[in-house]
Protein backbone atom coordinates (compact mmCIF):
# COMPACT_ATOMS: atom_id res chain seq x y z
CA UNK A 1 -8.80 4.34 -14.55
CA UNK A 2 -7.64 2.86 -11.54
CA UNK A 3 -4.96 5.45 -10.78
CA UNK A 4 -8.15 8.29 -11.12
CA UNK A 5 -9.82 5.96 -8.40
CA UNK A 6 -7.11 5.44 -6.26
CA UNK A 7 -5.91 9.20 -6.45
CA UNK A 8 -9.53 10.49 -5.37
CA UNK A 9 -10.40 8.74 -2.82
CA UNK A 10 -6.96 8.91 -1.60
CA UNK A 11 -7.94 12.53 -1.12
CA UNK A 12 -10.86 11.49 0.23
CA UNK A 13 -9.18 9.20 2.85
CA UNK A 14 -6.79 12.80 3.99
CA UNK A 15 -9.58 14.52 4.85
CA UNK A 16 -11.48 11.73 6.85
CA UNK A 17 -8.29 10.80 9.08
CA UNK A 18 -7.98 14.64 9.71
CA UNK A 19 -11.61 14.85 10.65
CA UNK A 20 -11.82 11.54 13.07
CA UNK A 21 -8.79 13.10 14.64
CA UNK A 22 -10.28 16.16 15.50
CA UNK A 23 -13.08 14.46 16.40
CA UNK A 24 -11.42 12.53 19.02
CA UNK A 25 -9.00 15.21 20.10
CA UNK A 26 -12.86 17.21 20.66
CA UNK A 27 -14.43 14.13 22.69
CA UNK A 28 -10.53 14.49 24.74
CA UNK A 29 -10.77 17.83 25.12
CA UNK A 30 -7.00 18.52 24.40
CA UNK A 31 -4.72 17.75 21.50
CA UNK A 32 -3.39 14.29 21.68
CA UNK A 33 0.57 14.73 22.13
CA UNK A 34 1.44 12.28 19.48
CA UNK A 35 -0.70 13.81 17.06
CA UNK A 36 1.12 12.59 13.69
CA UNK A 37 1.89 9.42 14.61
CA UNK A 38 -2.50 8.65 15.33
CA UNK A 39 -2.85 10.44 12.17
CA UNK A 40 -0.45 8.17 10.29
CA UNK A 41 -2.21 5.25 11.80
CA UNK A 42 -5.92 6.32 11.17
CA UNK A 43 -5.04 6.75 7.87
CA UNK A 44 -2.73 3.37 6.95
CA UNK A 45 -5.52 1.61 8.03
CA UNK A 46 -8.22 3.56 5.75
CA UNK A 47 -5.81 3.42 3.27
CA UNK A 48 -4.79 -0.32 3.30
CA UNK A 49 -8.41 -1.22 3.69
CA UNK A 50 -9.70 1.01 0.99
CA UNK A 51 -7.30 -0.13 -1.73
CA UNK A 52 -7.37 -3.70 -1.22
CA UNK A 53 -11.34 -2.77 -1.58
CA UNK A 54 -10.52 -1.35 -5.02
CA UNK A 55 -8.10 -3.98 -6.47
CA UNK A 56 -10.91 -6.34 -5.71
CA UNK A 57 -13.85 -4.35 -7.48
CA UNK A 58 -11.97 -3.52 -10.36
CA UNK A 59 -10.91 -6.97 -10.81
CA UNK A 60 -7.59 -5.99 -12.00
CA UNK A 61 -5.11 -8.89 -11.51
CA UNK A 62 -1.72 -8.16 -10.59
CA UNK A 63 1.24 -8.75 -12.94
CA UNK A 64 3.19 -12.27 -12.41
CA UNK A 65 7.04 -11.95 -11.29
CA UNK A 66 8.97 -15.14 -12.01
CA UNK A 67 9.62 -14.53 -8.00
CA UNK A 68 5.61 -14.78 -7.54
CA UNK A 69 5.31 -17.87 -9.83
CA UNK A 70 8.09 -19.78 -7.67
CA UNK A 71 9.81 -19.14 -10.63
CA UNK A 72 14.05 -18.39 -10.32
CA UNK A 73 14.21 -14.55 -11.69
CA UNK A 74 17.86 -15.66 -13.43
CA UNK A 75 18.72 -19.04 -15.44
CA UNK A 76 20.84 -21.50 -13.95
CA UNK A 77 23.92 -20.65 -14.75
CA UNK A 78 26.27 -23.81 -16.81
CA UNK A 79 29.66 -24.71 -15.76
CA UNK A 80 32.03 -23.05 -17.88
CA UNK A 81 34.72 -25.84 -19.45
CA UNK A 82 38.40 -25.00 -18.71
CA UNK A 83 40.39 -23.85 -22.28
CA UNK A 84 42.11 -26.21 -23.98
CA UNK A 85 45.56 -26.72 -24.09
């Protein structure tokens, strides 16, 4: 369910970033010259904000790496004995 939720609003979050853009390339009265690059920005931000908003609603907790836990991800490794002779 949480895939629906992020996919939609992730949609949602396009066409807000293109519309405050236009918006303040309106108030400017010109196109902004780095127009991508505020795009990306305006919606990163959105974005990052929005999501973390989700995970937090839907409560969903996120799967423990051994990394995560402070765990090693590999065993210790034992000394290997020499062959004998």
């Amino acid at each position: 369910m949480e895939l629906i939720y992020f996919t939609v609003i992730g949609g949602a979050l396009y066409l807000l970033s293109e519309r405050l853009l236009n918006r303040i390339e309106a108030s400017r009265g010109a196109r902004l010259p780095y127009r991508s690059l505020i795009f990306f920005l305006i919606i990163f931000a959105l974005t990052m904000a929005t999501f973390s908003g989700i995970r937090v609603l839907t409560d969903s907790p996120r799967e423990q790496t051994p990394q995560a836990a402070g765990q090693d991800a590999t065993p210790p490794k034992t000394p290997e004995k020499p062959p004998a002779n």
